[in-house]
C-alpha atoms as a PDB file:
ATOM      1  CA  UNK A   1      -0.761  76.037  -1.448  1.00  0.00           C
ATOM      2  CA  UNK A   2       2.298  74.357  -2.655  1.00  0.00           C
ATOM      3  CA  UNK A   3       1.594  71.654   0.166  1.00  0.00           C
ATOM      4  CA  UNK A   4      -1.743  71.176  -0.674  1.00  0.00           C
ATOM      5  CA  UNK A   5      -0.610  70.601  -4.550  1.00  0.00           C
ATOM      6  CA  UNK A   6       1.818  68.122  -3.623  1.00  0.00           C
ATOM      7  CA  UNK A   7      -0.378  66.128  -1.483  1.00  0.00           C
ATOM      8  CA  UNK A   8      -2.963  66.361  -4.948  1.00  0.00           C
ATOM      9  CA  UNK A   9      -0.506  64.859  -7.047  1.00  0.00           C
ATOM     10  CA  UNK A  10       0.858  62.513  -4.810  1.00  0.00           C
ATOM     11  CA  UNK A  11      -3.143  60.702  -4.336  1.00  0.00           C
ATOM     12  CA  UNK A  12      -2.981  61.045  -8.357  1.00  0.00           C
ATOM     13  CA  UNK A  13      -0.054  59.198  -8.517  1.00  0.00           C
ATOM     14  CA  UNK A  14      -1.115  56.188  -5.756  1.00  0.00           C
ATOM     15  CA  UNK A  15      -4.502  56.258  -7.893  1.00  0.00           C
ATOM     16  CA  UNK A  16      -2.742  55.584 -10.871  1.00  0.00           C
ATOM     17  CA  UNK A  17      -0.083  52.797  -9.814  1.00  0.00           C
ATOM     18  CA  UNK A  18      -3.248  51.386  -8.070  1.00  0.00           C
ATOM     19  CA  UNK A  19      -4.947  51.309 -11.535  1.00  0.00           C
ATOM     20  CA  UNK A  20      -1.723  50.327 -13.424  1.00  0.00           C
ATOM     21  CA  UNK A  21      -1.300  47.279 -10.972  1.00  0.00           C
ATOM     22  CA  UNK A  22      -5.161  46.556 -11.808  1.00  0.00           C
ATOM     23  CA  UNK A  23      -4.981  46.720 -15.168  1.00  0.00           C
ATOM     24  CA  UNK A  24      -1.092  44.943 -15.107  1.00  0.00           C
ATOM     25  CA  UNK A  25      -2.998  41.837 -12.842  1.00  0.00           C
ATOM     26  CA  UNK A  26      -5.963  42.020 -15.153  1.00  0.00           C
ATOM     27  CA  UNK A  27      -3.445  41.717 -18.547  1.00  0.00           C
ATOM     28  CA  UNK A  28      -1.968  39.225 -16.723  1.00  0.00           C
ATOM     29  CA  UNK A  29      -4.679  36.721 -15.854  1.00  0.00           C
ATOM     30  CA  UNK A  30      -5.714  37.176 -19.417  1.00  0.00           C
ATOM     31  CA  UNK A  31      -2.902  36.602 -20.936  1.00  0.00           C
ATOM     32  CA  UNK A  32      -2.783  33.240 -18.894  1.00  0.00           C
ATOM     33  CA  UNK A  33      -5.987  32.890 -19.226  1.00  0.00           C
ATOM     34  CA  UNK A  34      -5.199  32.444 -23.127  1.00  0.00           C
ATOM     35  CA  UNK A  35      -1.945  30.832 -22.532  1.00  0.00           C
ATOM     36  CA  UNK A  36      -3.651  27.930 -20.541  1.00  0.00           C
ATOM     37  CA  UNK A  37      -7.828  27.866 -22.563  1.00  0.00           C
ATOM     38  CA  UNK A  38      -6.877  24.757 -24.034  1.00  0.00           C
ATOM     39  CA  UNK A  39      -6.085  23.283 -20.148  1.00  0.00           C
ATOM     40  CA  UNK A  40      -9.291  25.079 -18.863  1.00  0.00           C
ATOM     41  CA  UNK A  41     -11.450  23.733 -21.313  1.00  0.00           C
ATOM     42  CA  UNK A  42     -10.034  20.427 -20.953  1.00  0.00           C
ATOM     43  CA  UNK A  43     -11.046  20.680 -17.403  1.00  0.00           C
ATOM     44  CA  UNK A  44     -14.514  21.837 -17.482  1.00  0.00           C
ATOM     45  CA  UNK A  45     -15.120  19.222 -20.046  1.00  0.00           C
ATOM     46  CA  UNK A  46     -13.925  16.622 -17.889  1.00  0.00           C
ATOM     47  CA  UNK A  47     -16.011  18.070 -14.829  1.00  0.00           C
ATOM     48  CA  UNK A  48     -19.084  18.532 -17.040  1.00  0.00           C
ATOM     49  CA  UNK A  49     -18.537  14.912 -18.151  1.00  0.00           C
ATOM     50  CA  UNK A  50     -18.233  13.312 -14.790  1.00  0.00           C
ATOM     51  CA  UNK A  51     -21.049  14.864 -13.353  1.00  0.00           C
ATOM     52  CA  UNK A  52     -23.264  13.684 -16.284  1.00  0.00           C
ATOM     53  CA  UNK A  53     -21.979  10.777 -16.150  1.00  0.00           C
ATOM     54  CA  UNK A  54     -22.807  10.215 -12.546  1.00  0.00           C
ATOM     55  CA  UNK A  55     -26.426  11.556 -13.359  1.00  0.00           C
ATOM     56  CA  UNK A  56     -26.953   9.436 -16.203  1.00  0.00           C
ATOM     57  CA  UNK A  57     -25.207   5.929 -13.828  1.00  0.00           C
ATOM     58  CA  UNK A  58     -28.155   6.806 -10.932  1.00  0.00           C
ATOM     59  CA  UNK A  59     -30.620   6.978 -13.523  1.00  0.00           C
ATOM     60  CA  UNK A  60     -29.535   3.482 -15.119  1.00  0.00           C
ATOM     61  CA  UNK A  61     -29.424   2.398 -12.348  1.00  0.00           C
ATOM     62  CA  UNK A  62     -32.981   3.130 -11.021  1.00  0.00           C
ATOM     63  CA  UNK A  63     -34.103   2.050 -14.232  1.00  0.00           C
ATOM     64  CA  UNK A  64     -32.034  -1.477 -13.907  1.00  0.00           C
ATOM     65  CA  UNK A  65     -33.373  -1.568 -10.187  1.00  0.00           C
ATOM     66  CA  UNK A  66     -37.143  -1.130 -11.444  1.00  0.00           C
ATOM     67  CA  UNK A  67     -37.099  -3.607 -14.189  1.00  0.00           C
ATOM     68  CA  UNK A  68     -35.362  -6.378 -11.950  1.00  0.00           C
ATOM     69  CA  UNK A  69     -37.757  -5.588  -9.238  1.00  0.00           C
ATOM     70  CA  UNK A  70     -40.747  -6.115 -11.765  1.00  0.00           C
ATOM     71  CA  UNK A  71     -39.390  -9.621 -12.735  1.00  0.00           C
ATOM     72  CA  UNK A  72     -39.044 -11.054  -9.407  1.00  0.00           C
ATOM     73  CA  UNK A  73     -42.701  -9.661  -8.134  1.00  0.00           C
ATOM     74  CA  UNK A  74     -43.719 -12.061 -11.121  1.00  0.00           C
ATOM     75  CA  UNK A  75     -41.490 -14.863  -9.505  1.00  0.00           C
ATOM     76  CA  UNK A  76     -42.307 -14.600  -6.418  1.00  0.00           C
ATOM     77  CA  UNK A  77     -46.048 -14.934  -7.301  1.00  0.00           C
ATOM     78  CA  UNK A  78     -45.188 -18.014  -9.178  1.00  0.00           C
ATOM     79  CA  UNK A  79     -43.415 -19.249  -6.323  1.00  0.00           C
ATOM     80  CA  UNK A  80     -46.182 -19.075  -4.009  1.00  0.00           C
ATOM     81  CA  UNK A  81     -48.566 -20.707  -6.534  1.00  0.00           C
ATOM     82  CA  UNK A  82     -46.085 -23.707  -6.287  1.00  0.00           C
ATOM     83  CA  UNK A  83     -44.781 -23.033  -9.609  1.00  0.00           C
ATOM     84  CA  UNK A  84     -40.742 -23.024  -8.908  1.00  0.00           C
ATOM     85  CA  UNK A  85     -39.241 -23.634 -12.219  1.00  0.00           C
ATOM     86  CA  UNK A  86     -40.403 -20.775 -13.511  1.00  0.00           C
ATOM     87  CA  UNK A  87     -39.463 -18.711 -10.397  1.00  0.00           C
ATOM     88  CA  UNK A  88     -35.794 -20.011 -11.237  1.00  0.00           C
ATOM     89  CA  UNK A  89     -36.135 -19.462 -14.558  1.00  0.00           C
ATOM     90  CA  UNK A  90     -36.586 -15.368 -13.646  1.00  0.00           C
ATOM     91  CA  UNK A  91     -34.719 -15.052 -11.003  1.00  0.00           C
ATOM     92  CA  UNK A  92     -31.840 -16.553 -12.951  1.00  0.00           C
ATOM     93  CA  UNK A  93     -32.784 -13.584 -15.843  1.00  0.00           C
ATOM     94  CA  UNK A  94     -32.332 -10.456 -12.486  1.00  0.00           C
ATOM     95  CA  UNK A  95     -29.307 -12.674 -11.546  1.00  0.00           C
ATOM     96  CA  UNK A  96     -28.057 -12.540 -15.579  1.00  0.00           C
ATOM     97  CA  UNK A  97     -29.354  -9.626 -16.549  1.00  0.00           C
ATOM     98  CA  UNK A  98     -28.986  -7.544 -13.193  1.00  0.00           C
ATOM     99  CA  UNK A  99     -25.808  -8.706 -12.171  1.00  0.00           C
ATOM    100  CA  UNK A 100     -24.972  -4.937 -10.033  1.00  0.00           C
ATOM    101  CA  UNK A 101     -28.483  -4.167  -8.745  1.00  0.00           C
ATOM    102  CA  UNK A 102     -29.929  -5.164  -5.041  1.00  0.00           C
ATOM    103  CA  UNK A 103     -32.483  -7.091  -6.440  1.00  0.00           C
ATOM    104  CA  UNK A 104     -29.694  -9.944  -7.523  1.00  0.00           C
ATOM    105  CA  UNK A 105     -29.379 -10.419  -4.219  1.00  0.00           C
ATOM    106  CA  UNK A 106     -32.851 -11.300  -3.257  1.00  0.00           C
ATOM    107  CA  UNK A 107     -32.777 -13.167  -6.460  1.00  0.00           C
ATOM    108  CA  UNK A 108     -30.549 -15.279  -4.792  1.00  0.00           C
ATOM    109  CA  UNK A 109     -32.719 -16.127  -2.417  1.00  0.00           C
ATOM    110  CA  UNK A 110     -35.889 -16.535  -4.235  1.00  0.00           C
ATOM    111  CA  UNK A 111     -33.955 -18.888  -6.084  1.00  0.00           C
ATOM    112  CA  UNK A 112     -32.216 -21.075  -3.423  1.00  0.00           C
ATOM    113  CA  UNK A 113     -36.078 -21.210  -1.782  1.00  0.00           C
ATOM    114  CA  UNK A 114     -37.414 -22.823  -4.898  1.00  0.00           C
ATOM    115  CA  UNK A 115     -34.806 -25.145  -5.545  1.00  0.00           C
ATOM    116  CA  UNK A 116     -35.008 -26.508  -1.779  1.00  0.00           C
ATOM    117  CA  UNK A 117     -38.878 -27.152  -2.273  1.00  0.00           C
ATOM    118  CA  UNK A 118     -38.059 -28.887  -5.716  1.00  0.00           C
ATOM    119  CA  UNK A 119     -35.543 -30.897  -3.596  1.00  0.00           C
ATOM    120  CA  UNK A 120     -32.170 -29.519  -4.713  1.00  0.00           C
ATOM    121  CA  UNK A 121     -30.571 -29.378  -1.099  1.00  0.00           C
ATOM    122  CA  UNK A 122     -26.920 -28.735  -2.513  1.00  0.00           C
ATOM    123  CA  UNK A 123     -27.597 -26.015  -4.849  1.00  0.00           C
ATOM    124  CA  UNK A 124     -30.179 -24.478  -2.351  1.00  0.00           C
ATOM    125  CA  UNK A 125     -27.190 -24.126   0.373  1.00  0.00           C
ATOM    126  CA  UNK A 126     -24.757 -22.883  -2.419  1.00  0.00           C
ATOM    127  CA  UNK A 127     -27.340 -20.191  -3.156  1.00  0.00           C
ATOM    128  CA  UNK A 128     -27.955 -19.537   0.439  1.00  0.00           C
ATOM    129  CA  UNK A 129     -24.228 -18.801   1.400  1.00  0.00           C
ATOM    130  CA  UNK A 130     -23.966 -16.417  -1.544  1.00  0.00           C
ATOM    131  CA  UNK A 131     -26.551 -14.508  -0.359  1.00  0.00           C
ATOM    132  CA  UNK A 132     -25.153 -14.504   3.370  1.00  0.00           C
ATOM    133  CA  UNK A 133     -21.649 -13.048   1.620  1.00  0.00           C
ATOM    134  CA  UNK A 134     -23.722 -10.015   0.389  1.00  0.00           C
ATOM    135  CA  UNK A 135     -26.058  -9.520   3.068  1.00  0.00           C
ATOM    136  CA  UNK A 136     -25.498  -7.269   6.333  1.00  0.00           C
ATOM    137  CA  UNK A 137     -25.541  -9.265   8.962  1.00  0.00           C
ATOM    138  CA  UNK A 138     -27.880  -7.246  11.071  1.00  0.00           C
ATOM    139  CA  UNK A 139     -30.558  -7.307   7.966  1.00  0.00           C
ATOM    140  CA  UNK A 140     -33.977  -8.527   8.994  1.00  0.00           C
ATOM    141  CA  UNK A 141     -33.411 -11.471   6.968  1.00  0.00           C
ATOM    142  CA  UNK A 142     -30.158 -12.454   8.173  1.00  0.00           C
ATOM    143  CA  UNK A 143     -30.969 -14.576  10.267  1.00  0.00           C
ATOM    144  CA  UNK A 144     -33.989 -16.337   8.692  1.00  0.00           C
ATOM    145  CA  UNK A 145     -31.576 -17.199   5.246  1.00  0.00           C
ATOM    146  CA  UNK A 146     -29.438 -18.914   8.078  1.00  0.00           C
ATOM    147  CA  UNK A 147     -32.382 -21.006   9.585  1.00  0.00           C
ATOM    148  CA  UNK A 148     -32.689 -22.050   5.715  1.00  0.00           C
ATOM    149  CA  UNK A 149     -29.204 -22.651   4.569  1.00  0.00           C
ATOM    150  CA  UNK A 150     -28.981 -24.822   8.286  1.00  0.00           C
ATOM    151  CA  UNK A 151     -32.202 -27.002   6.804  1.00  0.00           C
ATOM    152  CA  UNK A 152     -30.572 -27.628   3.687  1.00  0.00           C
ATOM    153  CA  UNK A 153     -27.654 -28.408   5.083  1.00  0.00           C
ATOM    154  CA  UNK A 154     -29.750 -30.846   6.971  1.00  0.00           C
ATOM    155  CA  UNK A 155     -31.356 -31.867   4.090  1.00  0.00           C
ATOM    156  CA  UNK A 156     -28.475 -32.428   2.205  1.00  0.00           C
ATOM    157  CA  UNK A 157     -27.291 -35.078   5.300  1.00  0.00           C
ATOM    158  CA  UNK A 158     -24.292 -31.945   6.038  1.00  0.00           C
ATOM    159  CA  UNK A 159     -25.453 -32.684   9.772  1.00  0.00           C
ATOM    160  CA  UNK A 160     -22.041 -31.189  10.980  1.00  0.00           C
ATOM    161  CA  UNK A 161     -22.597 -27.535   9.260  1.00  0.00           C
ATOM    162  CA  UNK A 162     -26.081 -27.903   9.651  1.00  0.00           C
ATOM    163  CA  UNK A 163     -25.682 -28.286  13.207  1.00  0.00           C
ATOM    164  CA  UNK A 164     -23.355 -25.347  13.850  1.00  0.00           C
ATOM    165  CA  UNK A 165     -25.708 -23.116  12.093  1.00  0.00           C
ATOM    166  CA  UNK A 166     -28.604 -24.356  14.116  1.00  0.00           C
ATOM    167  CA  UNK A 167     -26.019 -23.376  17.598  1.00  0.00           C
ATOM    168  CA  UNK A 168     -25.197 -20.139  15.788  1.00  0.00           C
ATOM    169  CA  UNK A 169     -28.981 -18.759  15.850  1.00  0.00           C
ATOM    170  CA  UNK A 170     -29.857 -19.862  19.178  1.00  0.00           C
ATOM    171  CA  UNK A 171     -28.141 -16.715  20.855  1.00  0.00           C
ATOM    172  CA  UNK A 172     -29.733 -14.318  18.503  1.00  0.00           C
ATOM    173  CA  UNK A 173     -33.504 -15.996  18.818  1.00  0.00           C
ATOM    174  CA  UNK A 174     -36.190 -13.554  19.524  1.00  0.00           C
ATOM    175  CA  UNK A 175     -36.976 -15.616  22.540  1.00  0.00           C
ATOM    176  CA  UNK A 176     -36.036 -18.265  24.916  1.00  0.00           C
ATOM    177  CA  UNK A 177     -38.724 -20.814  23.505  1.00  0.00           C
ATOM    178  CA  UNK A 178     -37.109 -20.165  19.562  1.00  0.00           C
ATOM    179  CA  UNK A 179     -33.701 -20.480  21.273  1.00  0.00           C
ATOM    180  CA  UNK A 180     -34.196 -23.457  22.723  1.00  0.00           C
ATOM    181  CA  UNK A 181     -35.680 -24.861  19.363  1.00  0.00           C
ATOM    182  CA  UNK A 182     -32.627 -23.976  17.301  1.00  0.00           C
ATOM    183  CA  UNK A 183     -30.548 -25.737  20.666  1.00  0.00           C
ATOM    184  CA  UNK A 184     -32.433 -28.616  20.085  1.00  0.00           C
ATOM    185  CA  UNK A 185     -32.408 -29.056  16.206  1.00  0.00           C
ATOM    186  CA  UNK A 186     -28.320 -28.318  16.708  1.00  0.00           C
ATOM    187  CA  UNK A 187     -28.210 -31.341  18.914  1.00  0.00           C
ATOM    188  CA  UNK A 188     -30.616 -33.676  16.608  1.00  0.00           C
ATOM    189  CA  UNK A 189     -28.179 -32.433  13.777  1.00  0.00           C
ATOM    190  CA  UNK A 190     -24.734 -33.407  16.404  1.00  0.00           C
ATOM    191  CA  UNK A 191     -26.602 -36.729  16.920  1.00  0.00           C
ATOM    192  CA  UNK A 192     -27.177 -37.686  13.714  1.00  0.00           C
ATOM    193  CA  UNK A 193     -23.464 -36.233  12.686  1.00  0.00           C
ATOM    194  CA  UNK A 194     -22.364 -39.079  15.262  1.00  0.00           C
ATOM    195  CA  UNK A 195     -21.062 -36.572  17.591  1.00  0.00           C
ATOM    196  CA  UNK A 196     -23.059 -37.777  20.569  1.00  0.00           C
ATOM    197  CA  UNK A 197     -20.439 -35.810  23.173  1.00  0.00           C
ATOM    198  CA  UNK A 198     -21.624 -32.664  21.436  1.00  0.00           C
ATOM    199  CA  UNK A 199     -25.498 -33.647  21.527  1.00  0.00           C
ATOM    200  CA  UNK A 200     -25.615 -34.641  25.167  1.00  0.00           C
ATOM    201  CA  UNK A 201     -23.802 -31.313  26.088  1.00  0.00           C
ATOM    202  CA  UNK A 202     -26.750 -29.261  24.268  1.00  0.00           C
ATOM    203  CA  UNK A 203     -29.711 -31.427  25.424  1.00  0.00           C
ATOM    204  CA  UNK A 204     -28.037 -31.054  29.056  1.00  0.00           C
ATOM    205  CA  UNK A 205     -28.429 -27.430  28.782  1.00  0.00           C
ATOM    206  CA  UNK A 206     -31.888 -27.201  26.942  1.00  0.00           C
ATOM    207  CA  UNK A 207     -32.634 -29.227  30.061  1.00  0.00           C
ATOM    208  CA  UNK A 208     -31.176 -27.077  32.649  1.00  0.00           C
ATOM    209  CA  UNK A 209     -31.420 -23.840  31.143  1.00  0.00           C
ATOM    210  CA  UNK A 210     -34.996 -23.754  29.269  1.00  0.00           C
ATOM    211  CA  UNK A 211     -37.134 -25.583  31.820  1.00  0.00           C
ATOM    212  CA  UNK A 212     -39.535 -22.810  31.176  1.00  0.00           C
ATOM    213  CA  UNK A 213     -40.302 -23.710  27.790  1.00  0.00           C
ATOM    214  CA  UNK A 214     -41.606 -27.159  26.282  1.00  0.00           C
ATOM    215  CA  UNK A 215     -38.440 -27.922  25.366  1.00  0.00           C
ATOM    216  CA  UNK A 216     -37.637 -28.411  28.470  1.00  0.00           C
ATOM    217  CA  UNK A 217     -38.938 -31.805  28.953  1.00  0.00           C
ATOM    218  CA  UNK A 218     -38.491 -32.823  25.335  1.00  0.00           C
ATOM    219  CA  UNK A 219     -34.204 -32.154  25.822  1.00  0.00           C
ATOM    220  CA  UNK A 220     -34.550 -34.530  28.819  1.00  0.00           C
ATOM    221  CA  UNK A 221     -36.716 -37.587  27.358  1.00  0.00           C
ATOM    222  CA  UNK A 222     -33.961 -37.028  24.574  1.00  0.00           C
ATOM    223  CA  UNK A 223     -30.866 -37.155  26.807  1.00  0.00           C
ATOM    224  CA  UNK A 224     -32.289 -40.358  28.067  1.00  0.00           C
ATOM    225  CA  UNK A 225     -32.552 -42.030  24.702  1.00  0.00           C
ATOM    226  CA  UNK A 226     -28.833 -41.093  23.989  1.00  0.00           C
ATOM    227  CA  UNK A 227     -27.348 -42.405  27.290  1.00  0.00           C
ATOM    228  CA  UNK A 228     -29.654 -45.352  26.592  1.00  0.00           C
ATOM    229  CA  UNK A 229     -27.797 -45.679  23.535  1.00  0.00           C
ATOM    230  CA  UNK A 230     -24.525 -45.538  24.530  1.00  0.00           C
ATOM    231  CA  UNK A 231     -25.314 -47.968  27.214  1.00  0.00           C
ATOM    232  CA  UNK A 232     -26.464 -50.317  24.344  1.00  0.00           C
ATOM    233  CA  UNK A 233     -23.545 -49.423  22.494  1.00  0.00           C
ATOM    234  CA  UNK A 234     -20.843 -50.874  25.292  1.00  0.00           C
END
């Protein structure tokens, strides 16, 4: 009996130090609790804050997105109907206005296009390289804002640059035929750059390498003309 009453109290005193320690931790953690609301409200506010704020940034965003989008679908259809000042005149709003959104970008580019078919060669290849810096370089149109910026560089009588970016895009042509084309403006570009060494070396190998396509024959009726030339020339 007397061990059966000791073991009682003993589980009445474990449940009670069990509870004091409870009710000790709880006292405690509200007493901190107090000690520290300003700090925890500080803290949610800036949490609730920053994820507003990141809801209310996408949402600007979208909306800035949308509303630049809408003004170059009205250049671009001004751009096809021939009517390029206007298509700079809105692009240059998305590129003003729009500074941060992805339309700028094509902006860009809407914009160098009509200023190279109103005949403004320098500003066109300005235009062009900016949009290069932002562009991936495995983006679709990579590659066909190069074969643009290399015409007016062309245009523009850069034949050196214009003739490196023709080389450039011959490796990554769709096919041997478009290859051989970009080849072949590179070494029209060399020729006209006076760097005849470089020409000859590129119509050699349009000649040797791309017999299959037209170009074939056209790099070899040109490597004649240029010897012929340098005959002349001596």
């Amino acid at each position: 009996m007397s061990d059966r009453l000791t073991r009682t109290t003993e589980r009445s005193s474990h449940r009670e130090m069990k509870e004091d320690a409870l009710v000790t931790s709880a006292f405690q953690a509200g007493d901190w609790a107090q000690r520290n609301l300003r700090v925890l409200g500080i803290a949610l506010g800036v949490l609730v804050a920053a994820v507003l704020g990141t809801i209310w940034i996408t949402r600007a965003q979208a909306k800035a997105e949308g509303e630049a989008n809408r003004i170059l679908a009205e250049a671009s259809a001004n751009y096809w109907q021939g009517g390029y000042n206007r298509t700079i005149q809105l692009t240059d709003q998305v590129l003003e206005g729009y500074k941060t959104t992805k339309a700028a970008n094509d902006a860009r580019r809407m914009k160098a296009d009509a200023l190279f078919w109103s005949g403004s060669f320098d500003s066109a290849a300005t235009l062009y390289q900016e949009y290069l810096k932002h562009e991936r370089a495995d983006s679709p149109l990579h590659d066909a804002v190069t074969q643009s910026l290399a015409f007016a560089l062309e245009s523009k009588k850069d034949f050196p640059a214009a003739a490196k970016q023709y080389e450039a895009l011959a490796p990554t042509a769709p096919d041997r035929a478009s290859a051989a084309d970009f080849y072949m403006s590179a070494a029209r570009a060399y020729t006209l750059a006076n760097d005849r060494a470089r020409a000859k070396a590129i119509y050699e190998k349009v000649a040797q390498e791309y017999k299959d396509t037209t170009f074939g024959r056209d790099a070899e009726v040109m490597l004649g003309e240029l010897m012929a030339a340098e005959a002349v020339a001596k």
